[in-house]
Each structure stands twice: as C-alpha cells, then as structure tokens.
N, C-alpha and C. Protein backbone atom coordinates (compact mmCIF):
# COMPACT_ATOMS: atom_id res chain seq x y z
N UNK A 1 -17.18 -63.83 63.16
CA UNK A 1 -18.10 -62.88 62.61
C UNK A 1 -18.63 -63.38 61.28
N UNK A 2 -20.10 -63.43 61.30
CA UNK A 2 -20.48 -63.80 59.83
C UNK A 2 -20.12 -62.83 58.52
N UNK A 3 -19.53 -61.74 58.91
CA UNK A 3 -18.77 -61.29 57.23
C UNK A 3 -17.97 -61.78 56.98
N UNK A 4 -16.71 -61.90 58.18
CA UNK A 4 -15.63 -62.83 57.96
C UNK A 4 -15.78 -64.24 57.19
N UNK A 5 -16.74 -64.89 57.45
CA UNK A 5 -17.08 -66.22 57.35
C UNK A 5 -17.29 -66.27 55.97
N UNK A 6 -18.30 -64.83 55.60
CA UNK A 6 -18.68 -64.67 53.95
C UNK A 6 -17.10 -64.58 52.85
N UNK A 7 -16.61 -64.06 53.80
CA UNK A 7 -14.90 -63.18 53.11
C UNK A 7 -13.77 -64.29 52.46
N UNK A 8 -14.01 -65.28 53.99
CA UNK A 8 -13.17 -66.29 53.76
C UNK A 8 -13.92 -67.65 52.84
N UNK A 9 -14.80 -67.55 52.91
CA UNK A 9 -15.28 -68.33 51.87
C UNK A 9 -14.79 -68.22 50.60
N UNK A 10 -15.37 -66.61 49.95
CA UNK A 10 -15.02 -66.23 48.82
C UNK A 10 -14.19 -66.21 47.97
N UNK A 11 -12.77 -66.29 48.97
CA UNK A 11 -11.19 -66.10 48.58
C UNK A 11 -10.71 -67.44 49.21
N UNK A 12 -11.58 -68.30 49.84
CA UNK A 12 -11.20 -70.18 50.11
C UNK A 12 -10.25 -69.73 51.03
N UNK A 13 -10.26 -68.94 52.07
CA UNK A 13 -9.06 -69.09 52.97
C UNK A 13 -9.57 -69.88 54.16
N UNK A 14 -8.98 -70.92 54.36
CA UNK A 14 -9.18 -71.77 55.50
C UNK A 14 -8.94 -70.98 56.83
N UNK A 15 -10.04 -70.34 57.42
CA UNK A 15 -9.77 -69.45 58.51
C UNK A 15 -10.52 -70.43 60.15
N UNK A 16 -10.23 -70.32 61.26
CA UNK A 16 -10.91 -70.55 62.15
C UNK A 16 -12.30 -70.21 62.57
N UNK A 17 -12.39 -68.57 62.33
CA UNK A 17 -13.88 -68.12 61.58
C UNK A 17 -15.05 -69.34 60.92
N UNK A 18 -14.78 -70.28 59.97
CA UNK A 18 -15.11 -71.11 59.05
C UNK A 18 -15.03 -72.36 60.31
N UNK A 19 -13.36 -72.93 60.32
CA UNK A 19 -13.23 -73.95 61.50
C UNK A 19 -14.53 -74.11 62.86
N UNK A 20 -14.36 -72.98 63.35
CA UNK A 20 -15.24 -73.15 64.19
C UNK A 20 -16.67 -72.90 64.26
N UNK A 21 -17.13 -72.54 63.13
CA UNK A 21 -18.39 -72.29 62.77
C UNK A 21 -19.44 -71.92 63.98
N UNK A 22 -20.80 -72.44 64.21
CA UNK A 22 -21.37 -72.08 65.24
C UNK A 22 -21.11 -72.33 66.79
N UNK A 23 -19.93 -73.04 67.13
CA UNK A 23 -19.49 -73.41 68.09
C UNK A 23 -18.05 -71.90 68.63
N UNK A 24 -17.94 -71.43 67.81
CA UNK A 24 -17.38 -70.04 68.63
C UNK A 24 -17.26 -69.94 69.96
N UNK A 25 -18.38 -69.73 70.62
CA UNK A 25 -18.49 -69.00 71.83
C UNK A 25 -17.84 -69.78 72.57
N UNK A 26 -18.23 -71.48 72.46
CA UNK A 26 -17.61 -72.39 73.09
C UNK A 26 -16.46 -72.60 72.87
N UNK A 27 -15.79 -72.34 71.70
CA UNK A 27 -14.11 -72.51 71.38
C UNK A 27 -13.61 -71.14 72.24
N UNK A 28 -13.93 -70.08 72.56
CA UNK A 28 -13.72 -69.12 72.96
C UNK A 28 -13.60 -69.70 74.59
N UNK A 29 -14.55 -70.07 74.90
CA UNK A 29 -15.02 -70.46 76.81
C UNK A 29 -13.71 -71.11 76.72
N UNK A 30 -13.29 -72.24 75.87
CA UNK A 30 -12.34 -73.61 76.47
C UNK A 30 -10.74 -73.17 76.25
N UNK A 31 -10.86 -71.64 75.22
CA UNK A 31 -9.15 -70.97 75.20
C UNK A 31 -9.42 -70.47 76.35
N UNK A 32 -10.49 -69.55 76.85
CA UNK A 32 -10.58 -68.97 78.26
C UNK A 32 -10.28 -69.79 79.42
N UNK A 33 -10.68 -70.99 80.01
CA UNK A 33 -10.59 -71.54 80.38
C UNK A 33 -9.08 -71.94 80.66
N UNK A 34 -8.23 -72.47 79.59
CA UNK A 34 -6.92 -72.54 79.48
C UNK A 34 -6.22 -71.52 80.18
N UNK A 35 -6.17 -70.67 79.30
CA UNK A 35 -5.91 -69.16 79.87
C UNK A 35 -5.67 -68.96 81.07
N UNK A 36 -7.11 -68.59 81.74
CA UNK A 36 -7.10 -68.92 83.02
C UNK A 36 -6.59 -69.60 84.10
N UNK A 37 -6.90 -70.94 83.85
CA UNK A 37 -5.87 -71.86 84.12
C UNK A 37 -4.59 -71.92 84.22
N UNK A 38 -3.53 -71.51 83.25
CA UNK A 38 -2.40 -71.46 83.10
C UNK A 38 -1.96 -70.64 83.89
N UNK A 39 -2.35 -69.19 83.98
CA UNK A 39 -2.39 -68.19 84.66
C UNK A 39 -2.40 -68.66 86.07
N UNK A 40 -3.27 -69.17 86.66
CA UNK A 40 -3.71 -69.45 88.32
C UNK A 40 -2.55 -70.67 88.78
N UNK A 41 -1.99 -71.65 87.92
CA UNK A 41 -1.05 -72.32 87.98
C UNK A 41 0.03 -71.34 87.99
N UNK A 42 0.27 -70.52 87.27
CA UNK A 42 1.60 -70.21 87.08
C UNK A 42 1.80 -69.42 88.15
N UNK A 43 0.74 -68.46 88.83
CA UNK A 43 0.80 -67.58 90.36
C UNK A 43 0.74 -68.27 91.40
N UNK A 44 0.55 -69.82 91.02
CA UNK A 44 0.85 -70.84 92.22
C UNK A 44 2.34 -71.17 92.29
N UNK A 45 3.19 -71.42 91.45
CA UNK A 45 4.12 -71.17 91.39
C UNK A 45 5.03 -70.81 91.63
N UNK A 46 4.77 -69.37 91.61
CA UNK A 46 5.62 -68.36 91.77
C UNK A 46 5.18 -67.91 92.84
N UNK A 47 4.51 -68.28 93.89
CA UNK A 47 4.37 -68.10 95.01
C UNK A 47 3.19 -66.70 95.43
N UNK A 48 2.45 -66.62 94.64
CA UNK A 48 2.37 -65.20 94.39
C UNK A 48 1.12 -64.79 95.61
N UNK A 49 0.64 -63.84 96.19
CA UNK A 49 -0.48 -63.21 97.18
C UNK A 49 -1.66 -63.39 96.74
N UNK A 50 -2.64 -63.53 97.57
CA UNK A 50 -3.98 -62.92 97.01
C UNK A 50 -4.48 -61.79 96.01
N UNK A 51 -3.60 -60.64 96.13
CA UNK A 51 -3.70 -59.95 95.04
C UNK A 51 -4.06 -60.26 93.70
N UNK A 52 -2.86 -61.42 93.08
CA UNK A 52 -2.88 -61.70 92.12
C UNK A 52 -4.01 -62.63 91.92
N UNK A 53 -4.78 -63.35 92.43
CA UNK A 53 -6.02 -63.96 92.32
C UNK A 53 -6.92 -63.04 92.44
N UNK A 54 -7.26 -62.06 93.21
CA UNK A 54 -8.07 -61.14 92.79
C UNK A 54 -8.02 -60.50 91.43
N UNK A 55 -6.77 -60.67 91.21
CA UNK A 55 -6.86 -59.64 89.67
C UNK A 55 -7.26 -60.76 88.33
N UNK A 56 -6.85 -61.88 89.19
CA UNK A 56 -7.19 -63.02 87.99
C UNK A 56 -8.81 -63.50 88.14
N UNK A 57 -9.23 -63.29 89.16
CA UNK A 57 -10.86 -63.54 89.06
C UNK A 57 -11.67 -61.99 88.36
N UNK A 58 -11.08 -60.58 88.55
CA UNK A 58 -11.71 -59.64 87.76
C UNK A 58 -11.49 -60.18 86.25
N UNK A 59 -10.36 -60.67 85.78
CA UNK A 59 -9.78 -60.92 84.78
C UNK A 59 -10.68 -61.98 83.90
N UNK A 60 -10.55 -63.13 84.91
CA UNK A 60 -12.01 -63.60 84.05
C UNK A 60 -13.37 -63.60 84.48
N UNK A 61 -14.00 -62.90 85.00
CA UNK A 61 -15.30 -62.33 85.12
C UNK A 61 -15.07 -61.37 83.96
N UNK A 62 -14.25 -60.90 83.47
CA UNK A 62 -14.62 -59.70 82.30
C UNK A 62 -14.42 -60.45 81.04
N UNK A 63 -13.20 -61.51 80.81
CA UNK A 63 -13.62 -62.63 79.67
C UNK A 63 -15.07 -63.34 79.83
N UNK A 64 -15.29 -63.91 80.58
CA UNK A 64 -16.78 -64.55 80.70
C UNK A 64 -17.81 -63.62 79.81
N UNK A 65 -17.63 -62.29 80.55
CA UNK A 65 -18.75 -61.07 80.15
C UNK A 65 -18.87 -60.93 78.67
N UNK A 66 -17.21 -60.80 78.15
CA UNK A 66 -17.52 -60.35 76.65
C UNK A 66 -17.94 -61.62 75.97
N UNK A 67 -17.52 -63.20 76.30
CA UNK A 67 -17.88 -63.80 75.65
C UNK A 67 -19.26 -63.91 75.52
N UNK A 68 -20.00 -63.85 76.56
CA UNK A 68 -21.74 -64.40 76.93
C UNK A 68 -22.42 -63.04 76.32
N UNK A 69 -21.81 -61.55 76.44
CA UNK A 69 -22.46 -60.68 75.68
C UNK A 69 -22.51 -60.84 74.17
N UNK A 70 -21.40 -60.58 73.78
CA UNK A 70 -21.01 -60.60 72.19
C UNK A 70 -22.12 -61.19 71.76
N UNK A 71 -22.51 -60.34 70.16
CA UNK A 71 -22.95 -61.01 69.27
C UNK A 71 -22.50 -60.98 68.07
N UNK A 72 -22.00 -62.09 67.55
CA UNK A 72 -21.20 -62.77 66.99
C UNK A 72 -21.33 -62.13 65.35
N UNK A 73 -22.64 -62.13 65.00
CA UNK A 73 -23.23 -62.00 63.35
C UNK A 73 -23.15 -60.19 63.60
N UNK A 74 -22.78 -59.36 64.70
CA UNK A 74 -22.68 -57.92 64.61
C UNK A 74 -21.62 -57.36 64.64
N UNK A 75 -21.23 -56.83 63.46
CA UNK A 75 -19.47 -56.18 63.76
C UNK A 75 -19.48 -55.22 64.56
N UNK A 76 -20.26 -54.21 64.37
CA UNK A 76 -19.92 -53.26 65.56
C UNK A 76 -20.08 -54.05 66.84
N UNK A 77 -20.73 -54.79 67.09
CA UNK A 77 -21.18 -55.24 68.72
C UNK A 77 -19.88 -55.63 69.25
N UNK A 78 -18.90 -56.73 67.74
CA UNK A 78 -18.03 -57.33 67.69
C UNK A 78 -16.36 -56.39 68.58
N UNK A 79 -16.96 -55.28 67.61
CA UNK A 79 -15.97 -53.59 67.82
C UNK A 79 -15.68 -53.57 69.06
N UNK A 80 -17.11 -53.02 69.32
CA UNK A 80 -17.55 -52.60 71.17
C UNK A 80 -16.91 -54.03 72.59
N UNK A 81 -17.30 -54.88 72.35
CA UNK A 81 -17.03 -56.08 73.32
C UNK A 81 -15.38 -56.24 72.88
C-alpha cells in the first residue's frame, strides 16, 4: 500500500512494502503460486479425493481474483479485497 510505503520510509523501517516496490502483485502471484503448489503436492500425498482439488482450485481462483482486482495505492479497496 502506498501509505505504508510513505510510513515506512519516514521511520526507515525496512519493510517488504518498500522491498517489493512496484512488483507486488507479482511477488504476491509467485507466494500464490507456492502456496498452491505445496498444497496440491501435499493432497497428493496424502492420498486425498477430488474433493480436495476442487476446494483447492475454488481456493485459488479466489487468490488469483483478489490479487488481479486489488488496488494497491487504495486502502479501503486494500480493506475490501
């Protein structure tokens, strides 16, 4: 969030906010990604049903959503998503 970004400047706190600067969305996609991943491995695993892949594809179809909606420089939007 660009207040954050203003905040941590001000008070020099080395935040990820700052770290990742305009590349966000994409640092966001590639933890998602992981995430995901780890997840679909680990229900391979454990042997698990279709169920659980259905709940892991709603799961990230709704990460995808907030990431590609969000806007980033709006706190409330930030709130809401």
């Amino acid at each position: 969030m660009k207040e954050d970004k203003e905040d941590d400047l001000k008070v020099g706190v080395k935040s990820t906010a700052l770290r990742f600067g305009n590349s966000t969305k994409e640092w966001l996609s590639g933890f998602g990604i992981a995430w995901i991943g780890s997840l679909g491995l680990s229900g391979f695993n454990a042997d698990l049903g279709w169920p659980y892949y259905v709940a892991l594809m709603a799961a990230s179809g709704h990460l995808t959503w907030q990431i590609w909606t969000v806007d980033l420089s709006c706190r409330a939007d930030c709130n809401r998503n």
